[in-house]
PDB file of N, CA and C in Angstrom:
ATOM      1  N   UNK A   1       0.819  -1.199   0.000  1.00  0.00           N
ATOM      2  CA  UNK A   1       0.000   0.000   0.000  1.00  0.00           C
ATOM      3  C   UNK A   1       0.865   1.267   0.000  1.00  0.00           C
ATOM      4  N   UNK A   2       1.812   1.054   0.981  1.00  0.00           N
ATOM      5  CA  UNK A   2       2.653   2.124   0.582  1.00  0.00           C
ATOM      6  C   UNK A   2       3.233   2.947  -0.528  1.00  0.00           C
ATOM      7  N   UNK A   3       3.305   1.722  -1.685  1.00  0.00           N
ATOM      8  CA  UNK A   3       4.085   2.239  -2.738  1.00  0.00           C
ATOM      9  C   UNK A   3       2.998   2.549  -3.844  1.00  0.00           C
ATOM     10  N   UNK A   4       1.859   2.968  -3.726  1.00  0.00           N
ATOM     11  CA  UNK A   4       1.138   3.757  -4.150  1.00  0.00           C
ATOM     12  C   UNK A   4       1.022   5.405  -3.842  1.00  0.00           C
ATOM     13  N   UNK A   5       1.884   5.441  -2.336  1.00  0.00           N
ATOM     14  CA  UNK A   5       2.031   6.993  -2.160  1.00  0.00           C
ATOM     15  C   UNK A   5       3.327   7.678  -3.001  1.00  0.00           C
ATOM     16  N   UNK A   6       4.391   6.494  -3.653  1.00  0.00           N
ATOM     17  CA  UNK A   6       5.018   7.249  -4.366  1.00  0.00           C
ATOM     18  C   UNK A   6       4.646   6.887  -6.677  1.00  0.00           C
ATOM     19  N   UNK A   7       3.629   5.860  -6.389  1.00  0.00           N
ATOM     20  CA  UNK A   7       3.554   5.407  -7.796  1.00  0.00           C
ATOM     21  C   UNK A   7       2.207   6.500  -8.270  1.00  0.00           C
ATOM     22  N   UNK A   8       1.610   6.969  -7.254  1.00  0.00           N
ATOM     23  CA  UNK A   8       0.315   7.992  -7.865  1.00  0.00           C
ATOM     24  C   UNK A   8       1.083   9.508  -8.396  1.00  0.00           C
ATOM     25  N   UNK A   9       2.266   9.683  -7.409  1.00  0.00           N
ATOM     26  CA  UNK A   9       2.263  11.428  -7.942  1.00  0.00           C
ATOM     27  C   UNK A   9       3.227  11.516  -8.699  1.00  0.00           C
ATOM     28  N   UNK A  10       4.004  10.356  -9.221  1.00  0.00           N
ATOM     29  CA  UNK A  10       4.894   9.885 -10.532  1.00  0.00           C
ATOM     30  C   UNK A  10       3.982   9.610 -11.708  1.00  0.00           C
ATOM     31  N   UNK A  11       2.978   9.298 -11.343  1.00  0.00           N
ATOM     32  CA  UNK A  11       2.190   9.090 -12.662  1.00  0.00           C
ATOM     33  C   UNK A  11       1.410  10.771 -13.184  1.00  0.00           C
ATOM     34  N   UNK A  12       1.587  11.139 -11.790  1.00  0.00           N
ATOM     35  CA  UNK A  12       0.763  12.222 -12.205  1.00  0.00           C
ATOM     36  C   UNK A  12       1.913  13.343 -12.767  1.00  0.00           C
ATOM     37  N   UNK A  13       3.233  13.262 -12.558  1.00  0.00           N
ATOM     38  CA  UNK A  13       3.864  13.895 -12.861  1.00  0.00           C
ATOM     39  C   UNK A  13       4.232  13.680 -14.411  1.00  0.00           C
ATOM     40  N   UNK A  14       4.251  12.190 -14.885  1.00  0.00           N
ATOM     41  CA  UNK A  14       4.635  11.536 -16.108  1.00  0.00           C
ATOM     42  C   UNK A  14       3.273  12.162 -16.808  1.00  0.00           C
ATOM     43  N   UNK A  15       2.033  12.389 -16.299  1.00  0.00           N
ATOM     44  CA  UNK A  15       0.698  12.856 -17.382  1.00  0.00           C
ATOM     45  C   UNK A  15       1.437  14.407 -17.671  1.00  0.00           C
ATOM     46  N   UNK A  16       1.920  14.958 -16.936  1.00  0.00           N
ATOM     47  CA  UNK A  16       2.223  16.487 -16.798  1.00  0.00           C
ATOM     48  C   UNK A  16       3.219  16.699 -18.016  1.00  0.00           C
ATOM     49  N   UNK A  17       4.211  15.871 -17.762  1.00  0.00           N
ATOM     50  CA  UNK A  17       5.156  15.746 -18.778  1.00  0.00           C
ATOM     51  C   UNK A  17       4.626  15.472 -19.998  1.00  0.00           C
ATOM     52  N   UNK A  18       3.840  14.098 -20.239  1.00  0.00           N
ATOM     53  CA  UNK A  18       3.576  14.213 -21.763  1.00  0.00           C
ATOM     54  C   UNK A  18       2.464  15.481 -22.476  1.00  0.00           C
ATOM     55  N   UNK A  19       1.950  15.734 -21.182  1.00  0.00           N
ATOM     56  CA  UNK A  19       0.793  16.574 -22.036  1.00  0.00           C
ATOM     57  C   UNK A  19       1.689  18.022 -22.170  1.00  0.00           C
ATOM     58  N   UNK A  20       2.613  18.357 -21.556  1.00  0.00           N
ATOM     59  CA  UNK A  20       3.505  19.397 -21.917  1.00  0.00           C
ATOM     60  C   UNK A  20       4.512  19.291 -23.389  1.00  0.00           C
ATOM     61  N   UNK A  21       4.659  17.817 -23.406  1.00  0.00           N
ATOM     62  CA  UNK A  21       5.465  18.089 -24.740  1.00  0.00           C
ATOM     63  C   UNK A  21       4.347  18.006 -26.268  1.00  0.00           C
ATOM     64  N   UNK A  22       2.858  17.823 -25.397  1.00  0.00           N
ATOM     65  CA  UNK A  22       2.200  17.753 -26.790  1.00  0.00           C
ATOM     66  C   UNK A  22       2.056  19.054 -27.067  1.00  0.00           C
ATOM     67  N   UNK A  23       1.659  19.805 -26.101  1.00  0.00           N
ATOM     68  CA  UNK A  23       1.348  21.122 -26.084  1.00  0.00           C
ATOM     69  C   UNK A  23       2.706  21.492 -26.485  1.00  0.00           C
ATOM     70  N   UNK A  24       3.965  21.624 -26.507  1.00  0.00           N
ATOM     71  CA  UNK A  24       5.150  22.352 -27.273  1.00  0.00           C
ATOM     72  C   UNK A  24       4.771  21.796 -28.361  1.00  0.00           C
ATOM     73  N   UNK A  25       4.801  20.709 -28.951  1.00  0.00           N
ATOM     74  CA  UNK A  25       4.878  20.279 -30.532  1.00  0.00           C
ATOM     75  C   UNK A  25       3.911  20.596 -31.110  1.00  0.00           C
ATOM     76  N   UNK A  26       2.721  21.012 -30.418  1.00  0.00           N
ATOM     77  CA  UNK A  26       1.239  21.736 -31.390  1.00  0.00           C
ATOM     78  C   UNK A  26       1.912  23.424 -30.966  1.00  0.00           C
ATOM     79  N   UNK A  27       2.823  24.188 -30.696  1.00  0.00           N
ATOM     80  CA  UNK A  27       2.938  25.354 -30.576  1.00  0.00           C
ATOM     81  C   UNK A  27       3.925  25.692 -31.462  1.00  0.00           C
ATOM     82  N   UNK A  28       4.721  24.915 -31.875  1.00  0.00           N
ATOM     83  CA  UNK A  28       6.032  24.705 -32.571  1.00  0.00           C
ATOM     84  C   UNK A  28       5.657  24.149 -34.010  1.00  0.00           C
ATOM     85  N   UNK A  29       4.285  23.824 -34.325  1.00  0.00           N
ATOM     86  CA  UNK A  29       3.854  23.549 -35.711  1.00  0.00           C
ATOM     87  C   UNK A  29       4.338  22.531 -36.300  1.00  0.00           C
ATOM     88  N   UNK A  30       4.377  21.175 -35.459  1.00  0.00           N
ATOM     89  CA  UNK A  30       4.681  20.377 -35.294  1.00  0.00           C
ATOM     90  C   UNK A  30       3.139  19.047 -36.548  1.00  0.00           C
ATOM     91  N   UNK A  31       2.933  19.554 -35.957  1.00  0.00           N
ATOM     92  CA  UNK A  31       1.415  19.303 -36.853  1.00  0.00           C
ATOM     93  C   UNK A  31       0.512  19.775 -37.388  1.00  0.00           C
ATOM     94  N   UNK A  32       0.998  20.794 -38.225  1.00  0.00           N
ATOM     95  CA  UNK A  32       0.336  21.764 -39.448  1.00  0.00           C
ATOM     96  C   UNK A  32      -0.316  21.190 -40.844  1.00  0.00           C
ATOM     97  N   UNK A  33       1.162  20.691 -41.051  1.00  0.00           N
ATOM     98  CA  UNK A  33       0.712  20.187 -42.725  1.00  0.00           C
ATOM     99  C   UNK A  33       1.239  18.706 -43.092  1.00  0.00           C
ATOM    100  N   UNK A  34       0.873  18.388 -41.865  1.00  0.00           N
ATOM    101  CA  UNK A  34       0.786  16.267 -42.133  1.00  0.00           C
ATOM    102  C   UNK A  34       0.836  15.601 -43.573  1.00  0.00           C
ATOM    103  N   UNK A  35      -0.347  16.097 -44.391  1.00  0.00           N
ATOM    104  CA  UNK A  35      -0.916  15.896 -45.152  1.00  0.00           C
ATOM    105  C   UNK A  35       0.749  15.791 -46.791  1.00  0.00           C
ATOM    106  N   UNK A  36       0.889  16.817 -46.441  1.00  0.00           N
ATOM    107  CA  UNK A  36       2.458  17.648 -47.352  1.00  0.00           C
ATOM    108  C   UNK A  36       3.348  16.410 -46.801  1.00  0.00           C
ATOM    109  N   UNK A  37       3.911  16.249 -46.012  1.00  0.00           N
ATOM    110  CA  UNK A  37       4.848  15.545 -45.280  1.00  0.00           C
ATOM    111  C   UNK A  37       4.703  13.710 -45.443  1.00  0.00           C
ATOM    112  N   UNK A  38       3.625  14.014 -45.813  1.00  0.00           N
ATOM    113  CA  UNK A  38       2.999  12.300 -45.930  1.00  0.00           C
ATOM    114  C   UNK A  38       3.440  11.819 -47.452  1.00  0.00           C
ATOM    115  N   UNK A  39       3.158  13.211 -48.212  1.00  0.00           N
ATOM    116  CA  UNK A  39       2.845  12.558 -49.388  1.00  0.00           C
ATOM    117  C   UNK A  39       4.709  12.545 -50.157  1.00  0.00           C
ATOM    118  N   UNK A  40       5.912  13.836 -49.022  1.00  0.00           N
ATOM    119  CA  UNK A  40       6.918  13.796 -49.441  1.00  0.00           C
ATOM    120  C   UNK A  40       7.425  12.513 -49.492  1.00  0.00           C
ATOM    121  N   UNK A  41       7.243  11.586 -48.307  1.00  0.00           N
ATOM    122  CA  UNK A  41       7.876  10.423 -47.988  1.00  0.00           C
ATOM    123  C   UNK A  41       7.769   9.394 -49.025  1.00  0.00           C
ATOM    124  N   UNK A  42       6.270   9.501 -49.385  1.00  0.00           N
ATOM    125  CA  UNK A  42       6.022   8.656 -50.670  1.00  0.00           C
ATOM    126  C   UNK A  42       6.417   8.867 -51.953  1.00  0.00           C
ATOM    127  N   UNK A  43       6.616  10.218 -52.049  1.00  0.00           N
ATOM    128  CA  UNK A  43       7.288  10.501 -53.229  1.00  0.00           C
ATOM    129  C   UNK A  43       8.727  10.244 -53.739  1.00  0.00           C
ATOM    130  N   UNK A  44       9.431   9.953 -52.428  1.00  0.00           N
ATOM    131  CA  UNK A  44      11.070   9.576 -52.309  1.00  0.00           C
ATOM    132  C   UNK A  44      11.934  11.194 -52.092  1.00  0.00           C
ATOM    133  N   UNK A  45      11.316  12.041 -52.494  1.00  0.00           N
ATOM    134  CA  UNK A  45      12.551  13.500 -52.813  1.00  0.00           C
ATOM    135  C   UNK A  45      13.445  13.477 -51.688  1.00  0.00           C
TER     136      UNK A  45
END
């Protein structure tokens, strides 16, 4: 039981973290033009 007082606010810290780097990579335009980028790969250039 104990080791739920340190596995809850690690998890909650690990949610903090990822939702911070989604939020940089949607601020940083990270996912604008998918669509462009999809079709470079297939194209080979």
């Amino acid at each position: 039981m104990d080791i739920l007082y340190l596995l809850i606010p690690l998890s909650v810290v690990l949610v903090f973290f990822i939702l911070g780097a989604l939020w940089w990579a949607i601020n940083r335009g990270q996912f604008d033009d998918v669509d462009r980028e999809a079709e470079r790969i297939l194209e080979g250039d």
